[in-house]
Protein backbone atom coordinates (compact mmCIF):
# COMPACT_ATOMS: atom_id res chain seq x y z
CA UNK A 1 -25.51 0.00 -3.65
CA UNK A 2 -22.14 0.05 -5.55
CA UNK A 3 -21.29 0.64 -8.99
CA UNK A 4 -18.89 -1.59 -9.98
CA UNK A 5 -15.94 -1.16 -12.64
CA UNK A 6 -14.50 -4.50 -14.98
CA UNK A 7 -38.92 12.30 15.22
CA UNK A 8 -38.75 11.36 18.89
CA UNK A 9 -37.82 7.83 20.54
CA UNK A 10 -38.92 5.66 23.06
CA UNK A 11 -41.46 6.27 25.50
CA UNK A 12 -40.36 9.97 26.85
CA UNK A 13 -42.30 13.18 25.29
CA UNK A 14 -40.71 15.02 22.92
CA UNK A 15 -39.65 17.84 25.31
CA UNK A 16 -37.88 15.86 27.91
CA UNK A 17 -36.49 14.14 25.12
CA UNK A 18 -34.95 17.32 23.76
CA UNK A 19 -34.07 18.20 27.34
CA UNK A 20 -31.92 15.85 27.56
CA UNK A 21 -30.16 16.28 24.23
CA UNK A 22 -29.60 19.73 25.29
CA UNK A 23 -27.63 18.61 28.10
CA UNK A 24 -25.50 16.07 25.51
CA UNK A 25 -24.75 18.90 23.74
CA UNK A 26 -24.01 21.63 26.63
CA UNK A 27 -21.48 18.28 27.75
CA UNK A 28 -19.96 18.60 24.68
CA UNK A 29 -19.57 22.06 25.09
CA UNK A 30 -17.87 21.70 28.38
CA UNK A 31 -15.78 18.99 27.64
CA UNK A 32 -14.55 20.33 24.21
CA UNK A 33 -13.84 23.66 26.58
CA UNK A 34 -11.22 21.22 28.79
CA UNK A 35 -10.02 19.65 25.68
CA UNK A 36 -9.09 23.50 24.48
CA UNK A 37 -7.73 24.68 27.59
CA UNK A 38 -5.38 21.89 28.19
CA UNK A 39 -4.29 21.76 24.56
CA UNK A 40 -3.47 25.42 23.97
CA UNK A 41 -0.64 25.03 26.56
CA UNK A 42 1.26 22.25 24.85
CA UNK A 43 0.18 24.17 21.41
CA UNK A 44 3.75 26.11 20.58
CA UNK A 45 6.09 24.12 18.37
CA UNK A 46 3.14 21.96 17.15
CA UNK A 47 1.83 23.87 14.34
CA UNK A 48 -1.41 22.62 13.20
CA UNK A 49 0.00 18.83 13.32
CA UNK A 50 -2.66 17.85 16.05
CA UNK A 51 -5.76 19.80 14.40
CA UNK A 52 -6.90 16.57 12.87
CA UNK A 53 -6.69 14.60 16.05
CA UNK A 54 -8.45 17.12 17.87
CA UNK A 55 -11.86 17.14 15.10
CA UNK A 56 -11.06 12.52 15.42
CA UNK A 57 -11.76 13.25 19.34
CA UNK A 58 -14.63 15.77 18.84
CA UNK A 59 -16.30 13.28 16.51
CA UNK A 60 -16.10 10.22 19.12
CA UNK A 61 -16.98 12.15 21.52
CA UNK A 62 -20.09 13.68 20.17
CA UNK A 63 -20.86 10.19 18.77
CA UNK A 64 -20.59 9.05 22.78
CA UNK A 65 -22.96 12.01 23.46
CA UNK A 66 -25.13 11.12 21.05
CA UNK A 67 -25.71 7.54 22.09
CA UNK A 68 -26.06 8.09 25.81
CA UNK A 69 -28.57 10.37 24.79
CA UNK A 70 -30.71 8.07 22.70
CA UNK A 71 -30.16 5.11 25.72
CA UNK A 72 -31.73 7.55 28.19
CA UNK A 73 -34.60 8.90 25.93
CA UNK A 74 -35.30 4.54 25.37
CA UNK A 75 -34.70 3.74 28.92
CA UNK A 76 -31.84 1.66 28.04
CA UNK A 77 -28.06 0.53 29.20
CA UNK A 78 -25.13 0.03 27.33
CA UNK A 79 -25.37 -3.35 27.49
CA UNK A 80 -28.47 -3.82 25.19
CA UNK A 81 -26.37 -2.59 22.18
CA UNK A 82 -25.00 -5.06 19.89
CA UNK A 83 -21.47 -3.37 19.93
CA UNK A 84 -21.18 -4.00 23.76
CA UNK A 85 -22.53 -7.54 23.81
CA UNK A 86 -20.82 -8.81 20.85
CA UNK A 87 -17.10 -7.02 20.90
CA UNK A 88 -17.70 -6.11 17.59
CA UNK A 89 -16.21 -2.75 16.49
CA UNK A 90 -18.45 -0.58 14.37
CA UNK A 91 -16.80 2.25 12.17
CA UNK A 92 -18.20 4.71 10.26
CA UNK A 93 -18.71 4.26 6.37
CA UNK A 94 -16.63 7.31 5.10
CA UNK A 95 -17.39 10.30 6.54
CA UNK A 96 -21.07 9.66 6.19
CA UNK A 97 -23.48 9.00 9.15
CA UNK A 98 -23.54 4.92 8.72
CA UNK A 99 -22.24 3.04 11.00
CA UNK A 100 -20.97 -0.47 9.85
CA UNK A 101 -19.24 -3.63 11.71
CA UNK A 102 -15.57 -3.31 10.89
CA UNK A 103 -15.87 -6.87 9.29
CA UNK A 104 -18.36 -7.96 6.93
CA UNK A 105 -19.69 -11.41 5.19
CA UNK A 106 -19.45 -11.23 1.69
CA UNK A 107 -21.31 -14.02 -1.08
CA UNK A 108 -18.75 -14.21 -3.79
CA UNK A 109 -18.60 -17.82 -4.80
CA UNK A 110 -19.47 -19.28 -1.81
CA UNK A 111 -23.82 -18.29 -2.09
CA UNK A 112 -25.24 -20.47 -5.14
CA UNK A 113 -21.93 -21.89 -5.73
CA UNK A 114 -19.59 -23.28 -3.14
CA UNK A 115 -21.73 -23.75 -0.43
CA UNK A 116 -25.82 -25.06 -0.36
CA UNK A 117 -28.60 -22.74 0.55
CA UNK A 118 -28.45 -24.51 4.47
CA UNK A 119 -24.48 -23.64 5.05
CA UNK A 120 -24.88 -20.27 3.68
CA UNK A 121 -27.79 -19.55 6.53
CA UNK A 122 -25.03 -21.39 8.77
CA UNK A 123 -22.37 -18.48 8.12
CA UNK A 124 -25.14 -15.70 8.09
CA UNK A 125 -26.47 -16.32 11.29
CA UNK A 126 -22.64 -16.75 12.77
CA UNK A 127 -22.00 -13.59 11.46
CA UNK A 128 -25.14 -11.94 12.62
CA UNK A 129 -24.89 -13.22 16.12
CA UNK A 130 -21.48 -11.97 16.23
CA UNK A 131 -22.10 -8.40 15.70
CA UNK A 132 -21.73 -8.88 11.97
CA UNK A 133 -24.35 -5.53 10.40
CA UNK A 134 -23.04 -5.84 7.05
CA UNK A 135 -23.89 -8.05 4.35
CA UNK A 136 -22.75 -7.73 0.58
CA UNK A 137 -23.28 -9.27 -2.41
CA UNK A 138 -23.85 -8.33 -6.49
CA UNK A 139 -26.13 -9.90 -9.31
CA UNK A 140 -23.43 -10.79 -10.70
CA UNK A 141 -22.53 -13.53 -8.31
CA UNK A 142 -23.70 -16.96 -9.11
CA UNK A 143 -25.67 -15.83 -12.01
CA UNK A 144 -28.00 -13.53 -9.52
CA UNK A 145 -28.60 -16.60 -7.12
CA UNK A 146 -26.36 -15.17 -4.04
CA UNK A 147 -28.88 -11.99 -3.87
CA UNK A 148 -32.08 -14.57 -3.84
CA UNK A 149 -30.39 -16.56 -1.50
CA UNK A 150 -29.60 -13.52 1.06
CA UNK A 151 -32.77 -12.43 0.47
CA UNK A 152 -34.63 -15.53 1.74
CA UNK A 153 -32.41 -15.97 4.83
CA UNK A 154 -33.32 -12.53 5.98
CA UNK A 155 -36.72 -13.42 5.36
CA UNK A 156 -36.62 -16.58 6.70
CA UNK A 157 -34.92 -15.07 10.11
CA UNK A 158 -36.99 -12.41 10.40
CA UNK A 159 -34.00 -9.94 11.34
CA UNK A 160 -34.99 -6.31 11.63
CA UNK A 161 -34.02 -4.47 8.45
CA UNK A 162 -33.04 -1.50 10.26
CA UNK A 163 -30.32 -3.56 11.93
CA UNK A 164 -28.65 -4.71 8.36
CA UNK A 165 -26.71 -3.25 5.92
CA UNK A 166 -26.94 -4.68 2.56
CA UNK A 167 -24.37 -3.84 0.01
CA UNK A 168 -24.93 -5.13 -3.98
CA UNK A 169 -23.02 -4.20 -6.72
CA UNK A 170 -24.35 -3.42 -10.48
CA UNK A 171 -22.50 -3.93 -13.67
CA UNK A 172 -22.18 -7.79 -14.81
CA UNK A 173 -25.95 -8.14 -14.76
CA UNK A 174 -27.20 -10.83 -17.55
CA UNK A 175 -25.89 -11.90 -21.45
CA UNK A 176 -27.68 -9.35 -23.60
CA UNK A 177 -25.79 -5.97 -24.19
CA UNK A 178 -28.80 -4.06 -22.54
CA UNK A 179 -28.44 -6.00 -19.18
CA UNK A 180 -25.06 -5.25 -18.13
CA UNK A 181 -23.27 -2.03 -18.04
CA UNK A 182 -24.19 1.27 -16.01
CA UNK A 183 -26.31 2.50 -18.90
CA UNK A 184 -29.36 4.09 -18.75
CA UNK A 185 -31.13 1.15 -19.69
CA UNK A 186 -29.22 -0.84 -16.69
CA UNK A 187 -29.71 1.52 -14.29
CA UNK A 188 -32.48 3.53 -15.00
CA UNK A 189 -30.06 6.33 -15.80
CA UNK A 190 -26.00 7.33 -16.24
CA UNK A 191 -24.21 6.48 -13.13
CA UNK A 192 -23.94 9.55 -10.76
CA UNK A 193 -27.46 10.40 -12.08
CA UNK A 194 -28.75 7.06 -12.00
CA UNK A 195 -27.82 6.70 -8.18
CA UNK A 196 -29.18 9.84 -7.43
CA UNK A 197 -32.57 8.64 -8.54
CA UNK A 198 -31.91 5.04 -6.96
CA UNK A 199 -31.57 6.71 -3.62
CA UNK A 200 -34.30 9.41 -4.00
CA UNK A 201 -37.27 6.38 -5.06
CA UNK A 202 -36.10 4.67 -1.29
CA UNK A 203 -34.04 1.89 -3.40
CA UNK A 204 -31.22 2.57 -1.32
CA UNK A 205 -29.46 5.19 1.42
CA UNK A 206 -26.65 5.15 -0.01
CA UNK A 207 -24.30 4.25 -2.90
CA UNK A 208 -20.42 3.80 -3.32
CA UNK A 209 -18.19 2.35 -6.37
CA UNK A 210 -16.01 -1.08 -6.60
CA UNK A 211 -12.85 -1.23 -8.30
CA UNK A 212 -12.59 2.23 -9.28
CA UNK A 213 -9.74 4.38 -10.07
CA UNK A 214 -9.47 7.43 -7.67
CA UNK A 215 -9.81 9.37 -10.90
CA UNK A 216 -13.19 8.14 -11.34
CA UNK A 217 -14.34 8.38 -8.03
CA UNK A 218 -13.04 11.90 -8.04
CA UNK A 219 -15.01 12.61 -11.44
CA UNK A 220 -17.85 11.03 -9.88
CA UNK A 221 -18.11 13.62 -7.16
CA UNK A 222 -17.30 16.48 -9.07
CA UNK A 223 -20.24 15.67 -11.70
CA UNK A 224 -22.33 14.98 -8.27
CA UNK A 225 -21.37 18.34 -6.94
CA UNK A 226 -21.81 20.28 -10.18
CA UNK A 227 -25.36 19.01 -10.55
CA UNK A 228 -26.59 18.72 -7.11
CA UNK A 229 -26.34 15.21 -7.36
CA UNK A 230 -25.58 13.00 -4.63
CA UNK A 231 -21.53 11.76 -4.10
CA UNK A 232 -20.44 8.16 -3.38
CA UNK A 233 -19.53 7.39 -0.30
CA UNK A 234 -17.24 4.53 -0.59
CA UNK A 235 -15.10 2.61 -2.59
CA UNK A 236 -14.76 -1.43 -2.36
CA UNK A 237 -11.20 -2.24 -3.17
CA UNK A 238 -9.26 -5.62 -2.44
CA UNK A 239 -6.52 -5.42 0.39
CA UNK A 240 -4.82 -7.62 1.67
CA UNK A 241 -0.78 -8.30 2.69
CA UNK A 242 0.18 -8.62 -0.92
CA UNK A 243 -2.25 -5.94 -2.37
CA UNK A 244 -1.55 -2.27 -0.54
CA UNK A 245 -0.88 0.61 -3.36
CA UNK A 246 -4.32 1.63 -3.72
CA UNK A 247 -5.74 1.41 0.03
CA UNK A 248 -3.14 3.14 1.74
CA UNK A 249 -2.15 5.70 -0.80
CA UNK A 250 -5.06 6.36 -3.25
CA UNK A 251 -7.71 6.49 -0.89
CA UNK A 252 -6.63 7.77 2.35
CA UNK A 253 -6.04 10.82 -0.08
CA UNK A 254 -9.98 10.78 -1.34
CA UNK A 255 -11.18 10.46 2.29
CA UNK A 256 -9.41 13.64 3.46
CA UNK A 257 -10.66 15.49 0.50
CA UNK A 258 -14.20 13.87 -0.51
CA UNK A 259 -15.33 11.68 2.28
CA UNK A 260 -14.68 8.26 0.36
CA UNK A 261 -14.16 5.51 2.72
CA UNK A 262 -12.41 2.23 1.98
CA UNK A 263 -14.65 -0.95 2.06
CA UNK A 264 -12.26 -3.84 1.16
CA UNK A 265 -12.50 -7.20 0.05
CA UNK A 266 -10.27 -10.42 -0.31
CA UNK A 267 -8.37 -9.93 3.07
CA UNK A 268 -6.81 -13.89 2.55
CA UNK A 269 -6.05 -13.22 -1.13
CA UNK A 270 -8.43 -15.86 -2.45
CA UNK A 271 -7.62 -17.67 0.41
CA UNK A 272 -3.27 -17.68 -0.41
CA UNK A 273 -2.88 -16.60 2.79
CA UNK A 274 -5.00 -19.10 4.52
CA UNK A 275 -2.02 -21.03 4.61
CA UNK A 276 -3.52 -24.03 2.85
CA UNK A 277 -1.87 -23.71 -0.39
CA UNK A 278 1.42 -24.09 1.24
CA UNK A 279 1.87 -27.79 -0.49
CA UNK A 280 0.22 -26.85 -3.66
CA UNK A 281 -3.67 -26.51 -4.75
CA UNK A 282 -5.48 -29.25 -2.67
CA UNK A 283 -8.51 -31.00 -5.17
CA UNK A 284 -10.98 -28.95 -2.71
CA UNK A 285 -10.16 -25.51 -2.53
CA UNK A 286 -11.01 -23.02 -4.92
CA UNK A 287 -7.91 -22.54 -6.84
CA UNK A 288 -8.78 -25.83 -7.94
CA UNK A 289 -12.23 -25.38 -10.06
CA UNK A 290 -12.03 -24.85 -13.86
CA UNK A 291 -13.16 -21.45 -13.84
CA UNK A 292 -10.41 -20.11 -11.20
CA UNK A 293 -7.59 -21.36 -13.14
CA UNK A 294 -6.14 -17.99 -12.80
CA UNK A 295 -5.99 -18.26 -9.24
CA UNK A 296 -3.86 -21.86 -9.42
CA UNK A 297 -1.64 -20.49 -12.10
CA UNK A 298 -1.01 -17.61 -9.45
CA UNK A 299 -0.32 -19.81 -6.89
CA UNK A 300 2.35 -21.70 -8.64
CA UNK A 301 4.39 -18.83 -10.12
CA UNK A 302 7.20 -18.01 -9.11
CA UNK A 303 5.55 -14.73 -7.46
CA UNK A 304 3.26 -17.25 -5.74
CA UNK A 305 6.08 -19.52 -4.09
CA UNK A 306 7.85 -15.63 -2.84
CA UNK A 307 4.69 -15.28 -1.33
CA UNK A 308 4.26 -18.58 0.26
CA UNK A 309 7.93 -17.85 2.07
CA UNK A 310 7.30 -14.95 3.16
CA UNK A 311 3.87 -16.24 4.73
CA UNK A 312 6.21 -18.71 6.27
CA UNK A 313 8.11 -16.36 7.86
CA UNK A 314 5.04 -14.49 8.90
CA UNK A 315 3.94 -17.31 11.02
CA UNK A 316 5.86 -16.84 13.99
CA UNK A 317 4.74 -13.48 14.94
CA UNK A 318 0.65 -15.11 14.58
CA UNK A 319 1.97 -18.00 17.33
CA UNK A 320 3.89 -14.83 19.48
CA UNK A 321 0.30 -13.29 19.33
CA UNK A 322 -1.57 -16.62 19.97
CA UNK A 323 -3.87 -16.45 16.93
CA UNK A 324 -3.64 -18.30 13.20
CA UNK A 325 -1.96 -16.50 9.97
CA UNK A 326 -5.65 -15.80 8.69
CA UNK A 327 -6.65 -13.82 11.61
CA UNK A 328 -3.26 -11.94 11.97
CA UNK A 329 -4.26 -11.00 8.74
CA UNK A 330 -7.22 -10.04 9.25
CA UNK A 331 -6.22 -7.72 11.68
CA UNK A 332 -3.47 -6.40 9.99
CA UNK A 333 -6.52 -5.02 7.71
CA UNK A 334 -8.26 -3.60 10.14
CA UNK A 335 -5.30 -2.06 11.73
CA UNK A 336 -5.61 0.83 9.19
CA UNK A 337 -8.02 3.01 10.33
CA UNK A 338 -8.84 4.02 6.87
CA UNK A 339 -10.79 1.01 6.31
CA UNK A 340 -14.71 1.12 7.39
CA UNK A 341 -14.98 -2.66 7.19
CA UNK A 342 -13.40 -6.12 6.25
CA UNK A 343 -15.62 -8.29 4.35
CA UNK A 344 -15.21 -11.88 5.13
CA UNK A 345 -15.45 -14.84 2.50
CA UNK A 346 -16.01 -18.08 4.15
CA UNK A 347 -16.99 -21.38 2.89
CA UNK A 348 -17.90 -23.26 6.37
CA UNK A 349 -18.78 -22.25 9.62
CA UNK A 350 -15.62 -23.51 11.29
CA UNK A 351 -13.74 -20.62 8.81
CA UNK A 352 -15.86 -17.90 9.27
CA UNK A 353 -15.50 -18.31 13.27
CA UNK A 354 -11.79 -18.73 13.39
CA UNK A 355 -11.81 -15.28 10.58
CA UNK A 356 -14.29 -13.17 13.25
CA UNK A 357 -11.66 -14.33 16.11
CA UNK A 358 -9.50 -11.45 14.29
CA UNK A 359 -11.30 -8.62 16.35
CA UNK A 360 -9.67 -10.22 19.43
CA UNK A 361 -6.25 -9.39 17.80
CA UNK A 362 -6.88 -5.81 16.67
CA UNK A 363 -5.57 -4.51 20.52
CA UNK A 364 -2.18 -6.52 19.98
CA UNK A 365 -1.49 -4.87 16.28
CA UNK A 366 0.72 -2.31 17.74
CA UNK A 367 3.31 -0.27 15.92
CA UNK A 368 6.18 -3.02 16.56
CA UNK A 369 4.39 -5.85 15.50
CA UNK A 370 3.24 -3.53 12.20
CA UNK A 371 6.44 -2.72 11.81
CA UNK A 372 7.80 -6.42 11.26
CA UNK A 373 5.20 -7.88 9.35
CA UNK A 374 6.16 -4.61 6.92
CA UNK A 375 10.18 -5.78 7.23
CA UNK A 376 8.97 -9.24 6.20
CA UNK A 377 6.55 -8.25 3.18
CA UNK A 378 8.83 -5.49 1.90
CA UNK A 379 6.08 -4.08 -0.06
CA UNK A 380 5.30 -1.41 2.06
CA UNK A 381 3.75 1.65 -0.78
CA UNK A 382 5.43 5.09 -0.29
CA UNK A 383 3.13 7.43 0.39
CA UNK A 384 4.22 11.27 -0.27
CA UNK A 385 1.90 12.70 3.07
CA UNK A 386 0.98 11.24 6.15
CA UNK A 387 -2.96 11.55 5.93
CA UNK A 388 -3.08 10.54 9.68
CA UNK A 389 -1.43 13.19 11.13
C-alpha cells in the first residue's frame, strides 16, 4: 500500500528440513571464507571501496542458499520457479525481504477507462504468464473502477495470492473533504501511524509512499523509528529518459541510509517516447482526450519537439541493439540497479508484449551503450557520491 502525495515446507519433517538448512548456511560459511581469503590479498590500496560489493555478493549468495534450500526441503528443481521459466528478473523491494518482477503492469487510465474489462484481463494474463508478480493500481484511478476491475480478474483466474503483489495507492479517494486526504478519517489514522495499523490488522505487508520528497520519506522514518512504528519501504517515482534528478540522486541516497527502494512509473513518458507522437498527437492516443490536454500541450512545446530530436537520434543505437525505442527504454530503466521494478502502462496486448521484450535487452545495456544514450540526452543529474561503489 502507498501513500501518495498531490513453519516447515513440503513433505520432509521438520528436522531434516533444518538439516539441510544447516548445511546452506555452513556453505555460506565456507564460501564467504574463500571470498575473504582471496580478497584480503588484493585488499592494499583499496580502502574500503569494495566493502559494499562484498555485503551485494553475500546477499545473492545467501539468497542462492536460501532457495536451494527450500527446492530440496519441496522436492523441487530450478526449473519449477517462475524466474527460471519465464526470464523474468525478480529484485528485491528496498532492502526489505520482497521479492518483485523488475517490471510491473500498472492500471492508470487504461482499467475503467482506455481499455474494456475483456482487454484489461488480455494484458493481465500476458503479464502474469510472463513472470509479471506485480500489479498496481490506486482508488483514485477511474473513479475506483481499476481496483474492482483487478480485483475480479484475480478472482476470475483464480491465481494464487501468495504469488501476487498488489500495490494501491491512497490519497484522491472520493469528492467530500472526509474521503480524500491521509487523515485519520481516510485512513483510519495519520500516515506513519495509520500504516502501522493497516499492516498490523493483515490489510497489507507492507507500505511505501508515491511522489514524495526525500524529505518526507526521511520524516516518515524518523517518526516510524521514534515511535516504534513501522518505516516505508519504497517510494514510486516517475523515471524515464527525460525525468532522472530524483531517481538517481535523491533516492539512491535514502536506500543507502533507510532502505527505501525506487518503484518507478511512466518509463515511455506518457507514451512520448513510444515514438508515435513523432508527427504530432494522432486522434487515438492519449495526448489526445480532453482531460490530458496537458500532455498535448507538452508534446508540442518547444521542449517537446527537443525531445522528439533527440529520440530521433536515439533510434539508431535501438536498431544496433535489434530492439524498438520503447524497449531500449525500458531497459535503460532497469539498467539502474536502484530500481526494484518498472511498471508497465499498456493499452493493448500487442504493446504490453513488445514493452516485456525489454528484459531481453537488459544484458546488452552495457557501460558504452549507457554512455551514448547519456551524450545524446545531455541531462545526465550530477550526483555529489557514487552510491554504487
Amino acid at each position: 500500500m502507498l501513500a501518495a502525495r498531490t513453519g516447515t515446507v513440503g513433505s520432509k519433517n521438520a528436522e531434516e528440513a533444518l538439516k539441510l538448512r544447516k548445511q546452506s548456511v555452513l556453505s555460506l560459511g565456507s564460501r564467504e571464507r574463500a571470498l575473504k581469503s582471496s580478497s584480503e590479498s588484493g585488499k592494499e590500496g583499496r580502502g574500503r571501496a569494495g566493502q559494499p560489493q562484498q555485503h551485494a555478493r553475500r546477499l545473492a549468495l545467501l539468497r542462492e542458499l536460501e532457495m536451494n534450500w527450500y527446492l530440496r526441503v519441496c522436492e523441487l528443481s530450478h526449473e519449477y520457479t517462475i524466474a527460471y521459466t519465464t526470464g523474468m528478473p525478480h529484485r528485491n523491494l528496498g532492502k526489505s525481504g520482497l521479492r518483485v518482477s523488475c517490471l510491473g503492469l500498472g492500471t492508470w487510465v487504461t482499467f475503467g477507462g482506455q481499455i474494456s474489462d475483456e482487454v484489461a484481463e488480455q494484458l493481465m494474463t500476458i503479464a502474469y504468464e510472463s513472470g509479471v508478480n506485480l500489479f498496481d493500481t490506486a482508488e483514485v484511478y477511474a473513479a475506483g473502477k481499476a481496483e474492482v476491475i483487478l480485483g475480479n480478474i484475480l478472482k476470475k483466474k483464480g491465481w494464487r495470492r501468495s504469488s501476487l503483489v498488489i500495490t494501491t495507492k491512497l490519497y484522491w479517494g472520493g469528492k467530500a473533504e472526509t474521503e480524500r486526504g491521509l487523515s485519520r478519517k481516510h485512513i483510519i489514522e495519520e500516515i506513519v501511524r495509520a500504516m502501522t495499523h493497516v499492516i498490523n490488522q493483515g490489510m497489507a505487508m507492507y507500505w511505501g509512499t508515491s511522489r514524495w520528497s526525500a524529505m518526507e520519506i526521511m520524516e516518515a522514518y524518523s517518526v516510524a523509528r521514534q515511535f516504534n512504528m513501522i518505516p516505508p519501504v519504497c517510494e514510486q517515482a516517475e523515471y524515464h529518459l527525460f525525468q532522472r534528478e530524483k531517481v538517481e540522486v535523491q533516492l539512491p541516497e535514502l536506500y543507502h541510509k533507510i532502505g527505501v527502494g525506487a518503484m518507478t512509473w511512466s518509463p515511455l513518458a506518457c507514451g512520448i517516447i513510444s515514438g508515435k507522437y513523432g508527427n504530432g498527437v494522432p486522434e487515438s492516443s492519449r495526448a489526445a482526450l480532453k482531460c490530458y490536454q496537458w500532455l498535448k500541450e507538452k508534446i508540442i512545446s518547444e521542449e517537446g519537439r527537443k525531445q522528439q530530436v533527440k529520440l530521433k537520434d536515439l533510434s539508431p543505437i535501438a536498431e544496433r541493439l535489434g530492439c524498438t525505442l520503447p524497449q531500449l527504454a525500458v531497459a535503460w530503466c532497469l539498467r539502474n540497479e536502484g530500481v526494484s521494478s518498472v511498471l508497465l502502462g499498456s493499452s493493448n496486448p500487442e504493446q504490453l508484449i513488445e514493452n516485456l521484450g525489454a528484459i531481453q535487452v537488459l544484458p546488452k545495456m552495457t557501460s558504452h551503450i549507457v554512455n551514448e544514450i547519456d551524450n545524446i540526452l545531455g541531462n545526465k543529474p550530477y550526483s555529489k557520491k557514487d552510491y554504487r561503489s
